[in-house]
Protein backbone atom coordinates (compact mmCIF):
# COMPACT_ATOMS: atom_id res chain seq x y z
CA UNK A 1 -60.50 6.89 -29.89
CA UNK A 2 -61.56 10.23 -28.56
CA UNK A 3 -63.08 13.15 -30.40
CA UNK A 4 -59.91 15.08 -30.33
CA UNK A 5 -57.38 12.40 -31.70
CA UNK A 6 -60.59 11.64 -34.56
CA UNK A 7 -59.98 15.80 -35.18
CA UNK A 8 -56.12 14.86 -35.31
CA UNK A 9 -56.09 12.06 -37.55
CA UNK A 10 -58.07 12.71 -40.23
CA UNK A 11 -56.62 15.84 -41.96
CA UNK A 12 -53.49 13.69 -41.40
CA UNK A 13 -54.58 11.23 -43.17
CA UNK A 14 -56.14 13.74 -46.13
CA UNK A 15 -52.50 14.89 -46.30
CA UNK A 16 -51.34 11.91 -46.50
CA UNK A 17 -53.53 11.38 -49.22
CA UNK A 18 -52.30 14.43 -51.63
CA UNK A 19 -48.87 13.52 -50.62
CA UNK A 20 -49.29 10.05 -52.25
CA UNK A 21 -51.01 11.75 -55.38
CA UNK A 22 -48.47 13.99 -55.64
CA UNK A 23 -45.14 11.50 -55.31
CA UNK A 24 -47.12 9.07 -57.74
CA UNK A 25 -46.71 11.75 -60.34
CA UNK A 26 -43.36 11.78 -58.78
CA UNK A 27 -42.31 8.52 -59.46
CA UNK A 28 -43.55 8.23 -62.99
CA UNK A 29 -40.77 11.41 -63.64
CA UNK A 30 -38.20 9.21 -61.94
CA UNK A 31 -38.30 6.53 -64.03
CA UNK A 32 -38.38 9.18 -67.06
CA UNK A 33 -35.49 10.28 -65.59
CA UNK A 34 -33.22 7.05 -65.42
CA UNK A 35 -35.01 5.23 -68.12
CA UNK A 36 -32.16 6.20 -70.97
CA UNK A 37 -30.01 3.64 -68.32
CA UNK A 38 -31.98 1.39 -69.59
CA UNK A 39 -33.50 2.22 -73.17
CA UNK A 40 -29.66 3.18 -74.58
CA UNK A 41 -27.79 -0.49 -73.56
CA UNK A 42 -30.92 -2.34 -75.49
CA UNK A 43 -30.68 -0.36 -78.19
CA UNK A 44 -26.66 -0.59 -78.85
CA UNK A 45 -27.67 -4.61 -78.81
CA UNK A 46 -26.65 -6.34 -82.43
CA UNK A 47 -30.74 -7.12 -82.97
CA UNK A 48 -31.76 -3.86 -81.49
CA UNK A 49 -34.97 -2.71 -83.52
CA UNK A 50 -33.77 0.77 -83.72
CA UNK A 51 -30.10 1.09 -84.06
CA UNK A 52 -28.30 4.15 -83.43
CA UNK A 53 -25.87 6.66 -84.07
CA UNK A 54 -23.60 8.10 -81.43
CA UNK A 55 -25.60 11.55 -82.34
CA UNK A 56 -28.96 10.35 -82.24
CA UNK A 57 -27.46 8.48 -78.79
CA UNK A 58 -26.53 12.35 -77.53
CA UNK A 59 -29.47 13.30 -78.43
CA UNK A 60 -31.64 11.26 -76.95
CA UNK A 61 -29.91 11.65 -73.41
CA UNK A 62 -29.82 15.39 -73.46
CA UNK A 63 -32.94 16.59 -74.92
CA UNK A 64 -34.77 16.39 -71.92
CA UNK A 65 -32.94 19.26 -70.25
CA UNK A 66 -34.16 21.71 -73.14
CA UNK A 67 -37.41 20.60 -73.08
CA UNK A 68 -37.04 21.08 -69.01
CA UNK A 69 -36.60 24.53 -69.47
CA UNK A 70 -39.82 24.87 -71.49
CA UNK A 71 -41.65 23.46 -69.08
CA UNK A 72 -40.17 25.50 -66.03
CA UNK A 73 -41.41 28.75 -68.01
CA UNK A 74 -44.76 27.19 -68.93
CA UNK A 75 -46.07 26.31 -65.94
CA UNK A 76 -46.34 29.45 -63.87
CA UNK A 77 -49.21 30.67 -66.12
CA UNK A 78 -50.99 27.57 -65.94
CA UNK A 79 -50.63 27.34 -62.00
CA UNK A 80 -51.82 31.24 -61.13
CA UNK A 81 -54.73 30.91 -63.76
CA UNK A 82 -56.53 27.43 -64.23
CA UNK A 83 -55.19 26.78 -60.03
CA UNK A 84 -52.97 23.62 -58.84
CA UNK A 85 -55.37 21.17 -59.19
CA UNK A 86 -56.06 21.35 -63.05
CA UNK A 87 -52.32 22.33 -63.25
CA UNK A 88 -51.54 18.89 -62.15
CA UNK A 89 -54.11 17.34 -64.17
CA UNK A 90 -52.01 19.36 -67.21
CA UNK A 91 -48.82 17.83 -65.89
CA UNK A 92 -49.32 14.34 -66.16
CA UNK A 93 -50.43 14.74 -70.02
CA UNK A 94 -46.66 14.66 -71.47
CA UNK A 95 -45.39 12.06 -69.71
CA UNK A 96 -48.16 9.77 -70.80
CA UNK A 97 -47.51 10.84 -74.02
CA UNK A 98 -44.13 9.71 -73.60
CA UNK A 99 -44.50 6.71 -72.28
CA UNK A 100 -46.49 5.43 -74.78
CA UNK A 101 -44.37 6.57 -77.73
CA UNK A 102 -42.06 5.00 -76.23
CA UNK A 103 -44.26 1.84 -75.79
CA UNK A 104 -44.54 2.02 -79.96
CA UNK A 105 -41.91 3.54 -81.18
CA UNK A 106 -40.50 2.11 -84.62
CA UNK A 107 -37.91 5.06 -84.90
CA UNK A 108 -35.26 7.16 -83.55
CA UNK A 109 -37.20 10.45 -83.86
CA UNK A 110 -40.20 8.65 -82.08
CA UNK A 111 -37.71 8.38 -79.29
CA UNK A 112 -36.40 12.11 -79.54
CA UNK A 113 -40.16 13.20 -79.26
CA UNK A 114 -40.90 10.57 -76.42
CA UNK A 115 -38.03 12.16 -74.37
CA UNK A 116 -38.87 15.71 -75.07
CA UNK A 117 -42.60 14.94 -73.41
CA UNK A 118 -40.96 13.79 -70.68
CA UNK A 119 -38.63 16.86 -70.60
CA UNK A 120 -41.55 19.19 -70.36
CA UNK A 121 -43.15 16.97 -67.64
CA UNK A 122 -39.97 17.07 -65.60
CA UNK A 123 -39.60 20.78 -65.92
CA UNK A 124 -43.75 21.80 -65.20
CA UNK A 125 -43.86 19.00 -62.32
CA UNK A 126 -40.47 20.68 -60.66
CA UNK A 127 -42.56 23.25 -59.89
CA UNK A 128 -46.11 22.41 -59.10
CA UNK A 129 -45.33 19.30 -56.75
CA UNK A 130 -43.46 21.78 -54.09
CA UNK A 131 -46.00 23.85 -54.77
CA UNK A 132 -48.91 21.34 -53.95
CA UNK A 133 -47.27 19.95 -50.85
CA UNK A 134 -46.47 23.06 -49.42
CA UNK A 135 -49.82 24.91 -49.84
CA UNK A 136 -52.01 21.98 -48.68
CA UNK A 137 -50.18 20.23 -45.32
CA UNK A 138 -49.90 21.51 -42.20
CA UNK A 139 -46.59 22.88 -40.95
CA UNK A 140 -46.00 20.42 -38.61
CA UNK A 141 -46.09 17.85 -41.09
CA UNK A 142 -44.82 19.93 -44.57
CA UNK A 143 -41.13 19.62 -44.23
CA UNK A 144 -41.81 15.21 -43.58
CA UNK A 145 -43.93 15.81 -46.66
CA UNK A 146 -41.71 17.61 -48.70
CA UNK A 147 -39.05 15.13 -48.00
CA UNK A 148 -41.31 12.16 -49.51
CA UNK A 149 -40.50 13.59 -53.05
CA UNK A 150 -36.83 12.69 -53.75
CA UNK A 151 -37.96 9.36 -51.83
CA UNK A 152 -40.44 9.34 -54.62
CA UNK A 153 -37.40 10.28 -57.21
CA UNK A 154 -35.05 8.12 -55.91
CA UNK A 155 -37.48 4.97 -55.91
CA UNK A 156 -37.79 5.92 -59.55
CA UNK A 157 -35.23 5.67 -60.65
CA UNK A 158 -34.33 2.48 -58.85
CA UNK A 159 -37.79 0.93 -60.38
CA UNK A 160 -36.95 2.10 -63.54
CA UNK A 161 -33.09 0.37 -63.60
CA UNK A 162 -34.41 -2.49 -61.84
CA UNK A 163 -37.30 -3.44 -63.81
CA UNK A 164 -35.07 -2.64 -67.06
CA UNK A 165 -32.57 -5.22 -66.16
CA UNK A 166 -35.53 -8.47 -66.00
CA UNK A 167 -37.87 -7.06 -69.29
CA UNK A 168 -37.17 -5.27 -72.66
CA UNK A 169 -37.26 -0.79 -72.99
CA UNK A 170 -40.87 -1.55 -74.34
CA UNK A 171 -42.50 -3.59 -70.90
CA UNK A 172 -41.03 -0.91 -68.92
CA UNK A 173 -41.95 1.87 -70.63
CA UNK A 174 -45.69 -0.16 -70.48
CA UNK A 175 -45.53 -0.42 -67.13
CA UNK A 176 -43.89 2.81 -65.67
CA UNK A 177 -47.10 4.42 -67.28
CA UNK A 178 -49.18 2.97 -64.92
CA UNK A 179 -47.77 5.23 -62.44
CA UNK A 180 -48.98 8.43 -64.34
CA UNK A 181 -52.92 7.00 -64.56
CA UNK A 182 -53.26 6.27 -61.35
CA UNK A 183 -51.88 9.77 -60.05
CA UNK A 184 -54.09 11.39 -62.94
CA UNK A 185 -57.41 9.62 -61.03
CA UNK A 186 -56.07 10.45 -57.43
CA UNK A 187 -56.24 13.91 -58.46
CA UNK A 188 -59.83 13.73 -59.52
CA UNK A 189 -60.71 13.75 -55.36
CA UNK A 190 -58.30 16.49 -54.54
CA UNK A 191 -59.94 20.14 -53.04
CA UNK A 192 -58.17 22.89 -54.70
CA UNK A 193 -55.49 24.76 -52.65
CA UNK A 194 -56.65 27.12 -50.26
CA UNK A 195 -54.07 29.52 -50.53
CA UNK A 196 -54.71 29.57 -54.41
CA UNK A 197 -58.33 30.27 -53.47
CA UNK A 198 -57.52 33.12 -51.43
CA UNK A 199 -55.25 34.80 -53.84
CA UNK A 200 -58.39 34.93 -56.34
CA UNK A 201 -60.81 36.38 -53.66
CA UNK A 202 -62.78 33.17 -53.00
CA UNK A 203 -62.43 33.18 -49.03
CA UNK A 204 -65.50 30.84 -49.07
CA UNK A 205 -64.16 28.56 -50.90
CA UNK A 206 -60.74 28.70 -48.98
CA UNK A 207 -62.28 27.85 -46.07
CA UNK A 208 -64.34 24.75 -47.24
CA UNK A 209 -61.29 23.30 -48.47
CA UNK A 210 -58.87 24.59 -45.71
CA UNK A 211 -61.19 23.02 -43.06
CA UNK A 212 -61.57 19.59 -45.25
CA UNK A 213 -57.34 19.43 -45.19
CA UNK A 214 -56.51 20.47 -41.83
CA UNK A 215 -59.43 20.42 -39.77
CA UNK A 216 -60.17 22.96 -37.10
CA UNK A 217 -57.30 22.93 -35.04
CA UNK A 218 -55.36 25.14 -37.34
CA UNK A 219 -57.91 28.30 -37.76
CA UNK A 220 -54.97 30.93 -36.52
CA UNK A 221 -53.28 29.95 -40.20
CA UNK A 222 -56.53 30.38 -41.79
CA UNK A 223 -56.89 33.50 -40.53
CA UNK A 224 -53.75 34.63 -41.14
CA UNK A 225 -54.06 33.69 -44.55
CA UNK A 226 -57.19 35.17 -45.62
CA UNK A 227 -55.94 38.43 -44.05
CA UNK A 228 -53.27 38.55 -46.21
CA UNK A 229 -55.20 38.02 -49.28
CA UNK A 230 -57.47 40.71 -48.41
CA UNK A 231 -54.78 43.10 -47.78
CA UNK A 232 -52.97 42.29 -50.83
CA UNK A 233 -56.06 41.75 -53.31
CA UNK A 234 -56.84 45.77 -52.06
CA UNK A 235 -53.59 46.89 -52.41
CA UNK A 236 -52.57 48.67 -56.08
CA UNK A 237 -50.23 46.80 -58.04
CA UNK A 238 -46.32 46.30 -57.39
CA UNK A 239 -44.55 47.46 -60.73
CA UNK A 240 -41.76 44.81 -61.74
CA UNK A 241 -39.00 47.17 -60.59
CA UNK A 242 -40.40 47.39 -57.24
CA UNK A 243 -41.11 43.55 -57.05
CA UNK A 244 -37.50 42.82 -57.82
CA UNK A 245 -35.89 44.97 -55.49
CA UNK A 246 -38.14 44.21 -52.48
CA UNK A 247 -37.13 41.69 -50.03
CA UNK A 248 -39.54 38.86 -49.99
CA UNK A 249 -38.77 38.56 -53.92
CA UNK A 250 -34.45 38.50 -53.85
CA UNK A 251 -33.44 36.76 -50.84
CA UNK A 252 -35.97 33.51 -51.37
CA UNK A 253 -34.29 33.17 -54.68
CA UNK A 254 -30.77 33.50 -53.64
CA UNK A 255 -31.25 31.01 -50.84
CA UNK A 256 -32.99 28.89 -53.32
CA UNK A 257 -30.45 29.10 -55.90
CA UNK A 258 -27.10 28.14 -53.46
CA UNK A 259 -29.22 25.60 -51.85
CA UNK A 260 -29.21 24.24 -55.03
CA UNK A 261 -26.38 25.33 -56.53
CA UNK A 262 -24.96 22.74 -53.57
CA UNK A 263 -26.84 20.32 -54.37
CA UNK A 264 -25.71 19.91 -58.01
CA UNK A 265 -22.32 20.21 -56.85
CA UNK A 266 -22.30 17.65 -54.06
CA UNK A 267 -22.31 14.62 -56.52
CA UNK A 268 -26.26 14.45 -56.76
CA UNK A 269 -26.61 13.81 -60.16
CA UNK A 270 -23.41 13.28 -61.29
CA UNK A 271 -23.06 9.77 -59.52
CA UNK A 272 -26.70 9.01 -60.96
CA UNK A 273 -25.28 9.75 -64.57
CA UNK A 274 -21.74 8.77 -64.37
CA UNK A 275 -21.63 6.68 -61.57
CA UNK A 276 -19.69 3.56 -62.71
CA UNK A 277 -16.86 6.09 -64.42
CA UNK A 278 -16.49 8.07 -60.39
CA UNK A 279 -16.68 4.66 -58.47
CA UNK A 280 -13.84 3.08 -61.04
CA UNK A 281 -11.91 6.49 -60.78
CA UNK A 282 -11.58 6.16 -56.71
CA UNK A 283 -12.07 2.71 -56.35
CA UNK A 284 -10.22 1.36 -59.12
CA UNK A 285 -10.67 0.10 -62.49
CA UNK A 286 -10.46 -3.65 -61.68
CA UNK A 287 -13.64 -3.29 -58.77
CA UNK A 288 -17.47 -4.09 -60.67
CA UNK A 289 -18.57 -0.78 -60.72
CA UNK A 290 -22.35 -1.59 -61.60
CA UNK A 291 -22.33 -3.93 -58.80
CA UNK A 292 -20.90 -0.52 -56.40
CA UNK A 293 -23.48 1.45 -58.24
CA UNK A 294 -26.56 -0.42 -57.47
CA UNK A 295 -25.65 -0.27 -53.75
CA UNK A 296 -25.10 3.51 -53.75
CA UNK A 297 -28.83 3.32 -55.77
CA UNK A 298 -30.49 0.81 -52.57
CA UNK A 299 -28.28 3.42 -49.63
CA UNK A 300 -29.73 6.30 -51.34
CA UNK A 301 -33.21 5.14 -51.22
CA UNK A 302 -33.07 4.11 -47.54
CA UNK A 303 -31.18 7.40 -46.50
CA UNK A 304 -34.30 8.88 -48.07
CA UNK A 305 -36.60 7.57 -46.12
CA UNK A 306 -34.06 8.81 -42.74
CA UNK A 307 -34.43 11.74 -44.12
CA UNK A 308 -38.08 12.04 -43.49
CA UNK A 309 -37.52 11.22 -39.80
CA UNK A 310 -34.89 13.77 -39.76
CA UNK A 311 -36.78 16.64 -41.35
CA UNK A 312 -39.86 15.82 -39.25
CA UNK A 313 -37.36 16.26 -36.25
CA UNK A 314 -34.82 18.27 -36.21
CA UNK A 315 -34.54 22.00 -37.39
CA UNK A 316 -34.13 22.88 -41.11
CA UNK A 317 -31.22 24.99 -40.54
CA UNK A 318 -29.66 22.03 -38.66
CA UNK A 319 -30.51 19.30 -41.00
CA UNK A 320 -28.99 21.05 -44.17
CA UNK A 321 -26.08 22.36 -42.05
CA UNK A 322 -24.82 19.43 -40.95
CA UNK A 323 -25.72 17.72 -44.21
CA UNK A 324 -23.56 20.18 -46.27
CA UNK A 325 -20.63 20.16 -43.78
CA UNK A 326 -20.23 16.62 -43.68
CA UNK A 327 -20.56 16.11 -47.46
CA UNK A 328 -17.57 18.80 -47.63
CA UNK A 329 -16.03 17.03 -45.52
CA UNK A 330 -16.25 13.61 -47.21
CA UNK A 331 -15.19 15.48 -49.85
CA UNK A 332 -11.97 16.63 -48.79
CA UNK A 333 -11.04 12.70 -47.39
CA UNK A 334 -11.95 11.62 -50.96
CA UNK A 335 -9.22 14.20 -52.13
CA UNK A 336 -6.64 13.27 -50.01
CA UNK A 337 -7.66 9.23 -50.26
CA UNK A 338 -6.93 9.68 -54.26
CA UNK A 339 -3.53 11.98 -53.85
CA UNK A 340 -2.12 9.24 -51.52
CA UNK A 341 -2.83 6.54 -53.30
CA UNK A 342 -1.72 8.08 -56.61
CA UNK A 343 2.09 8.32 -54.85
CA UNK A 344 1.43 5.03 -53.04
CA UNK A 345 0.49 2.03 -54.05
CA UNK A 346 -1.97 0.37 -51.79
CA UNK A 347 -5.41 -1.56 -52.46
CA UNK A 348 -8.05 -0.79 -49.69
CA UNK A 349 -11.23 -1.14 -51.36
CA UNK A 350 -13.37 -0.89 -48.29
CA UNK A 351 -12.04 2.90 -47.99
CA UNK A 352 -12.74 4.18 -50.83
CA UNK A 353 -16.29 2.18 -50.86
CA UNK A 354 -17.26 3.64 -47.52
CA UNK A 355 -16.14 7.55 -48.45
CA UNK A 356 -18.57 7.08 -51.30
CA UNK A 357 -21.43 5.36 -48.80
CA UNK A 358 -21.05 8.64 -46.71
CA UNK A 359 -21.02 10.94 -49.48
CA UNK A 360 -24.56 9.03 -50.79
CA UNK A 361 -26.20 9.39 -47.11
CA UNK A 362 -24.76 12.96 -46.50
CA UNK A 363 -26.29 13.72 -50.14
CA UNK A 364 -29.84 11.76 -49.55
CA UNK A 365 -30.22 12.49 -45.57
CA UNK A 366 -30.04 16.08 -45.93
CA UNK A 367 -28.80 18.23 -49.13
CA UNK A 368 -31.39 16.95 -51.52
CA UNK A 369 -34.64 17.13 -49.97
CA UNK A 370 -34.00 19.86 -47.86
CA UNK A 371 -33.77 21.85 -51.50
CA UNK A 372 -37.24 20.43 -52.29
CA UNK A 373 -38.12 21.71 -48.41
CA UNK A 374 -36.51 25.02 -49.02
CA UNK A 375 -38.39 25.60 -52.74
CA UNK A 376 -42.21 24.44 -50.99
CA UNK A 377 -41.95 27.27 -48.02
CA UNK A 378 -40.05 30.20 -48.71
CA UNK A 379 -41.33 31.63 -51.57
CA UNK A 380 -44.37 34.22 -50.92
CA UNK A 381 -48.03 33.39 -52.39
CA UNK A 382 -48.15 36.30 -54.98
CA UNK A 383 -45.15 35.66 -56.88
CA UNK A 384 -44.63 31.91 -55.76
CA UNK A 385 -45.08 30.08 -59.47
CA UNK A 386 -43.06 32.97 -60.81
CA UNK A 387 -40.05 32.71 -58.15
CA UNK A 388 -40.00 29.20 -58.39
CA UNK A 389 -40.16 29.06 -62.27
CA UNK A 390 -37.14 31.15 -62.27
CA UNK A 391 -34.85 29.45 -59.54
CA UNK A 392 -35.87 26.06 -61.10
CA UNK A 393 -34.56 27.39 -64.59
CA UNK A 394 -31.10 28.56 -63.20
CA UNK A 395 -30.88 25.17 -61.29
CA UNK A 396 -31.45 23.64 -64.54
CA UNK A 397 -28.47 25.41 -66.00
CA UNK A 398 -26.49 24.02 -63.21
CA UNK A 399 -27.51 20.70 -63.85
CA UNK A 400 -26.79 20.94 -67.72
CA UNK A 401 -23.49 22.85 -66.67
CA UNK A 402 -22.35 19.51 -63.86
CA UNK A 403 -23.15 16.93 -66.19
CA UNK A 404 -21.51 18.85 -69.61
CA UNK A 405 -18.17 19.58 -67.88
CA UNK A 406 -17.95 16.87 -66.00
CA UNK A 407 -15.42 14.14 -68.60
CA UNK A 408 -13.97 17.39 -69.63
CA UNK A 409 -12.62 17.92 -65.97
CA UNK A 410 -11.53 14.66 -65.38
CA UNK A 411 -9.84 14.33 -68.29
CA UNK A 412 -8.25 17.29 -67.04
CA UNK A 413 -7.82 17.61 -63.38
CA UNK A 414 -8.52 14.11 -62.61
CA UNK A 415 -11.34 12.86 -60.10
CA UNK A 416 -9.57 14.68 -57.62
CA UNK A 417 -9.33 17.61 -59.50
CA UNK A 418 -13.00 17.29 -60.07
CA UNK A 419 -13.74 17.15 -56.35
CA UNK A 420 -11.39 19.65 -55.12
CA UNK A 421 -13.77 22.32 -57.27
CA UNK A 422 -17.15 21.29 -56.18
CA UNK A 423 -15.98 21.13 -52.73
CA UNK A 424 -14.75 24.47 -53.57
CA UNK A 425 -18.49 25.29 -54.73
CA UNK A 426 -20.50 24.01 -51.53
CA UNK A 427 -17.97 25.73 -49.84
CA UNK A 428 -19.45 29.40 -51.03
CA UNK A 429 -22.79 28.51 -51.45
CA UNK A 430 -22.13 26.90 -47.32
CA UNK A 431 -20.93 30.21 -46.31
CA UNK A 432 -23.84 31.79 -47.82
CA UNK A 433 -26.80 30.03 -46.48
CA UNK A 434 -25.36 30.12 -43.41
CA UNK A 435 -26.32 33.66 -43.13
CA UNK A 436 -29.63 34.40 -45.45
CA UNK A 437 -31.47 31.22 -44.71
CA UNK A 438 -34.18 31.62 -42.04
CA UNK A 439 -35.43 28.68 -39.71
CA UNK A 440 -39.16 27.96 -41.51
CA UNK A 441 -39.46 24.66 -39.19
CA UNK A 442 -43.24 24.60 -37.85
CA UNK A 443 -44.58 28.01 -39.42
CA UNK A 444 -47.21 28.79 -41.43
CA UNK A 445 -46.82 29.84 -45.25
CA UNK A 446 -48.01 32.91 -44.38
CA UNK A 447 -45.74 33.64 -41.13
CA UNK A 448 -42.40 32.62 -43.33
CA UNK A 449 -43.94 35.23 -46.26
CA UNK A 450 -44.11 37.79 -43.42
CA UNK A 451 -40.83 37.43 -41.93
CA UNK A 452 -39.17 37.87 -45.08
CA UNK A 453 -41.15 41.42 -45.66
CA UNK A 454 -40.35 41.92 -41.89
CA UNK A 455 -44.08 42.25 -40.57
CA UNK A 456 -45.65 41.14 -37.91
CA UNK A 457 -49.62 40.41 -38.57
CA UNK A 458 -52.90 41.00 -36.61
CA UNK A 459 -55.06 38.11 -37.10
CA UNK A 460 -59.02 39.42 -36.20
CA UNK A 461 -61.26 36.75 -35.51
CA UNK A 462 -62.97 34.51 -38.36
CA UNK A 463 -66.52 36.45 -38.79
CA UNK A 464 -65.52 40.01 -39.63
CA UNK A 465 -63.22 38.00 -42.34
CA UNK A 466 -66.09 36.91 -43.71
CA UNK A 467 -67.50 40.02 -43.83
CA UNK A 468 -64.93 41.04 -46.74
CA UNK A 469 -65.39 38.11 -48.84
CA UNK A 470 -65.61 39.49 -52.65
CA UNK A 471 -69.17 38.93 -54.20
């Protein structure tokens, strides 16, 4: 191996390296996520420990999105003051707390607490794992990267329901925390993030640690970078009005928050929570809907992993566009599969079963992790925890809002009722990416932060940067 491919490899590999640290964490929320799949079945059981009420049932499901909210407005502070690393060191704290109430819980409100540490883990790590990703890869690789965490999700939540159905709530919840320790001492040999080193005036510092994650191949982004900084550490401070109003603050957020707003809409999580009641709705009520469930589950998963191949390939703008249109499509067919079959009677499973199939791989191969893409590159450095923060708080809503309505409109409208408005909703939020979302694919942090304030940037050579460093 020559010199050069040696210079190649190993930030790769470093990358790598934060990447799995990061979708460990990752995968510890993903089981939090699904685990009520398997917690609230045991606990219905005649000889369940803790019995339940249908409120404390309620309750137990839909606490974490509260507590999610909390954590989206909480972590901001912590990232831009104590930096990403100890930020992610803060993260994994609640979720190990959950876990092991969970582990010895003797009581309902145990339970209700467990979930709500979990909550605020789900809502903190929303932000910082984009966050992470994005600030420490290299462009050619951050998209691929990005892309890794709704693998990380998905696989989750497929451990979770799969490990639920061999052992009881308590093994599981024993075992899922495993996942949380061993991210918590990967993150122990993590540099901090350069760009978060910048921002504070440590250009030393940003360099060590640039140069340890990427090497020298990629000094142009360094440069650019620490130019930046020093412009914008110099520069008097932005009032709030003036923040809001300028470019590089608005449009990230409104492409962040129809990006999303699709994503919610397209089926993402309302399959994941209602899954058996949609598949028996198009499908039919006499088809084994758990059985159709776990295979969407196993397609999702391996889509996933497409996706990263995709991402790492093909243009953003292409990848979500063609992701989007064919889910609306697929959307559409669904409508008119259920209208014809409610004024004729015919039984073609395999249709139905493959319109869904689609829908899963137009849902997992593009939509979701593009929105994970979109959140790690477009917002700038300055106001990146804060942008974030918000758009994952309003995409929080429109989770809470998809999953609330959702038995109210198919009781209703029906399931085609139901689909007929959220194609209705990808359809606007289609039409309006179309035209604000930039192609990021293969540029720097700092280039996409520049295009959005519509600069173009010197970059002077590395000594006379140096030479500005703050004492």
């Amino acid at each position: 191996m020559t010199d050069v491919d040696k210079s190649l490899i190993s930030p790769f590999i470093k990358q790598c390296y934060v990447c799995a640290t990061v979708c460990m964490n990752v995968l510890s929320n993903g089981c939090a996520y699904g685990f009520p799949a398997v917690l609230l079945p045991q606990l219905k059981l005649p000889d369940s420990p803790i019995p339940l009420t249908k409120a404390q049932e309620s309750w137990i499901a839909s606490v974490v999105t509260i507590a999610m909210l909390v954590g989206n407005f909480s972590m901001p502070a912590v990232m831009d003051r104590l930096g990403r690393k100890k930020a992610h060191f803060i993260v994994m704290i609640p979720t190990a707390i959950g876990w092991l109430l969970i582990v010895f819980a003797t009581s309902v409100e145990s339970l209700i607490l467990a979930r709500i540490m979990h909550g605020l883990s789900l809502g903190q790590v929303a932000l910082i794992r984009a966050v992470i990703i994005g600030e420490y890869t290299s462009p050619r690789n951050r998209g691929a990267f990005l892309t890794l965490i709704s693998v990380a999700q998905s696989s989750g939540v497929f451990f979770v329901h799969l490990l639920g159905s061999l052992v009881s709530w308590q093994i599981t919840a024993g075992i899922c925390v495993l996942f949380t320790i061993l991210s918590f001492v990967m993150t122990f040999t993590l540099p901090e993030s350069p760009s978060w080193l910048a921002n504070n005036g440590r250009y030393a510092e940003c360099e060590k640690h640039f140069r340890w994650l990427r090497g020298d191949g990629e000094n142009e982004e360094l440069n650019e970078l620490i130019q930046a900084r020093i412009k914008h550490n110099t520069e008097t401070a932005v009032n709030i009005v003036q923040l809001i109003r300028s470019m590089e603050f608005y449009k990230p957020i409104i492409i962040s928050l129809h990006v999303s707003l699709i994503t919610y809409f397209s089926g993402t999580m309302t399959i994941a929570v209602y899954g058996t009641t949609i598949i028996s709705n198009i499908m039919g009520s006499d088809v084994d809907a758990h059985f159709w469930l776990v295979c969407l589950d196993v397609t999702r998963i391996v889509t996933s992993f497409l996706a990263v191949y995709l991402i790492r390939t093909l243009k953003r703008r292409t990848v979500l566009f063609n992701s989007v249109g064919s889910c609306l499509l697929i959307h559409v067919l669904i409508i008119s599969y259920v209208c014809v079959r409610n004024y004729v009677s015919f039984d073609y499973v395999a249709i139905p079963a493959l319109l869904l199939v689609l829908q899963c791989v137009a849902m997992s191969s593009g939509i979701l992790p593009m929105n994970n893409v979109i959140v790690g590159e477009i917002f700038p450095l300055a106001h990146r925890s804060v942008g974030i923060s918000f758009t994952t708080a309003i995409a929080t809503g429109f989770h809470f809002a998809v999953l609330k309505t959702f038995p109210y409109l198919l009781s209703g409208v029906g399931i085609e009722g139901v689909y007929g408005i959220y194609a209705s909703v990808i359809c606007y939020g289609f039409s309006v990416i179309w035209f604000a979302m930039p192609e990021t694919k293969g540029q720097t942090l700092q280039q996409i932060e520049d295009r959005f304030k519509g600069i173009q940037r010197f970059v002077p050579e590395m000594e006379s940067l140096n030479n500005n460093e703050k004492c």
